[in-house]
Protein backbone atom coordinates (compact mmCIF):
# COMPACT_ATOMS: atom_id res chain seq x y z
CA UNK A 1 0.00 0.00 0.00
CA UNK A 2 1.23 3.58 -0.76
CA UNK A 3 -0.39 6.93 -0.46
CA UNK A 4 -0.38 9.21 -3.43
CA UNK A 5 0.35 12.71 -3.55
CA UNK A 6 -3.11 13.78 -3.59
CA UNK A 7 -3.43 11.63 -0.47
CA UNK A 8 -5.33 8.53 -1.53
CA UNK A 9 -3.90 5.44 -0.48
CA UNK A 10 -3.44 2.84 -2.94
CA UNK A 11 -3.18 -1.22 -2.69
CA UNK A 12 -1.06 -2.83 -6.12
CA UNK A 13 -2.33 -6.48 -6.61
CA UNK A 14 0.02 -9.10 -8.20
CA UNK A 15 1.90 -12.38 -7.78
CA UNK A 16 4.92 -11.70 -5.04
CA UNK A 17 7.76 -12.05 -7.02
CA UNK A 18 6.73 -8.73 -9.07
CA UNK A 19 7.14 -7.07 -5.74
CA UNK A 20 10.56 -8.15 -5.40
CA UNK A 21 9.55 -9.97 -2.47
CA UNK A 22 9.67 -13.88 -1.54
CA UNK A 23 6.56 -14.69 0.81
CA UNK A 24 5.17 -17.92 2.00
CA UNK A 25 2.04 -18.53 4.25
CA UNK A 26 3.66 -17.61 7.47
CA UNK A 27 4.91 -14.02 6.42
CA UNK A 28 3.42 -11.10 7.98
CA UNK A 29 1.27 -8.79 5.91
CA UNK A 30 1.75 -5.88 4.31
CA UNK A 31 4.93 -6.26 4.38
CA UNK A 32 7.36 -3.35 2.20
CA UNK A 33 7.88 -3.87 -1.25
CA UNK A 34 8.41 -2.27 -4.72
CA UNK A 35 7.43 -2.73 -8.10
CA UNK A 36 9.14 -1.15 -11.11
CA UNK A 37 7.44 1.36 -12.66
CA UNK A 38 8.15 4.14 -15.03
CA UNK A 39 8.12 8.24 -14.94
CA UNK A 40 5.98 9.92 -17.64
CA UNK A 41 6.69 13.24 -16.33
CA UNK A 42 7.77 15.48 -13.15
CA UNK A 43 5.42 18.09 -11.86
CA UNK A 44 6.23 21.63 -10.76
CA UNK A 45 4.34 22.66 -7.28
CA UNK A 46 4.05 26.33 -6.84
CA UNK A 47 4.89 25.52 -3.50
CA UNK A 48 8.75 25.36 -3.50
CA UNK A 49 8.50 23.73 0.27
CA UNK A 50 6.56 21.04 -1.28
CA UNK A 51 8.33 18.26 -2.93
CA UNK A 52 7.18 18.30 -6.72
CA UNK A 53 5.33 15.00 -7.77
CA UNK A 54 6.11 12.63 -10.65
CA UNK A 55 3.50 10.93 -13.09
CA UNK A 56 4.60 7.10 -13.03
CA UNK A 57 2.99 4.04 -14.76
CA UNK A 58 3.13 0.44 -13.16
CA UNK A 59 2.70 -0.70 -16.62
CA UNK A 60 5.77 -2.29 -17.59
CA UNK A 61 4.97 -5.51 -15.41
CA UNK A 62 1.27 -5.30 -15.64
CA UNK A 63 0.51 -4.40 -12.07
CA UNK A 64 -2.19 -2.27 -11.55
CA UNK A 65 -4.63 -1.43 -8.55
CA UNK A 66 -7.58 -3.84 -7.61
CA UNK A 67 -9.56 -1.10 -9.80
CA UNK A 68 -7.42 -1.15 -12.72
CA UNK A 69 -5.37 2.07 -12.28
CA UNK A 70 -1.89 2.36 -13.16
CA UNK A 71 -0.42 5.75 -13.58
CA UNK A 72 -0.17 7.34 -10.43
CA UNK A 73 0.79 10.94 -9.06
CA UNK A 74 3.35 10.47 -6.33
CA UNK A 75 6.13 11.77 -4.60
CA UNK A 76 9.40 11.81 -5.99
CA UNK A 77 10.12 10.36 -2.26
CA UNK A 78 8.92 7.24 -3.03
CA UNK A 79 10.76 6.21 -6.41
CA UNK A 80 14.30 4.60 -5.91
CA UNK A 81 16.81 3.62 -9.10
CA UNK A 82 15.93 0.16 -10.10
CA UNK A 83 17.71 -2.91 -9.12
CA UNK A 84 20.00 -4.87 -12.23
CA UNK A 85 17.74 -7.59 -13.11
């Protein structure tokens, strides 16, 4: 789960290896994880106290939201480089 930056939390639904993340029927849930995605775009806030946002898509490994939704406004906090596959 992840909040956006509008502030609407978000839950990404796949198999566990997309999330980088080996589970089995004892682990504890949530548990962190990541998926890859990809930035479309950085926005600029007019507030310069407020980190800006980037539009990213989950696309690339076909994870999406329970609703469908994969491009997401979020905060440039949350995106890391990706691992070497």
């Amino acid at each position: 789960m992840f909040t956006d930056a509008q502030g609407r939390a978000w839950s990404l639904v796949d198999k566990a290896p997309i999330f980088g993340r080996d589970l089995d029927p004892e682990s504890a849930l949530p548990t962190p994880a990541a998926v890859r995605c990809v930035v479309k775009e950085f926005r600029d806030m007019p507030d310069a106290s407020s980190v800006s946002p980037a539009l990213v898509s989950t696309e690339p490994d076909g994870v999406a939201a329970e609703d469908g939704t994969a491009v997401f406004l979020v905060s440039v906090d949350l995106l890391s480089p990706a691992a070497s596959r």
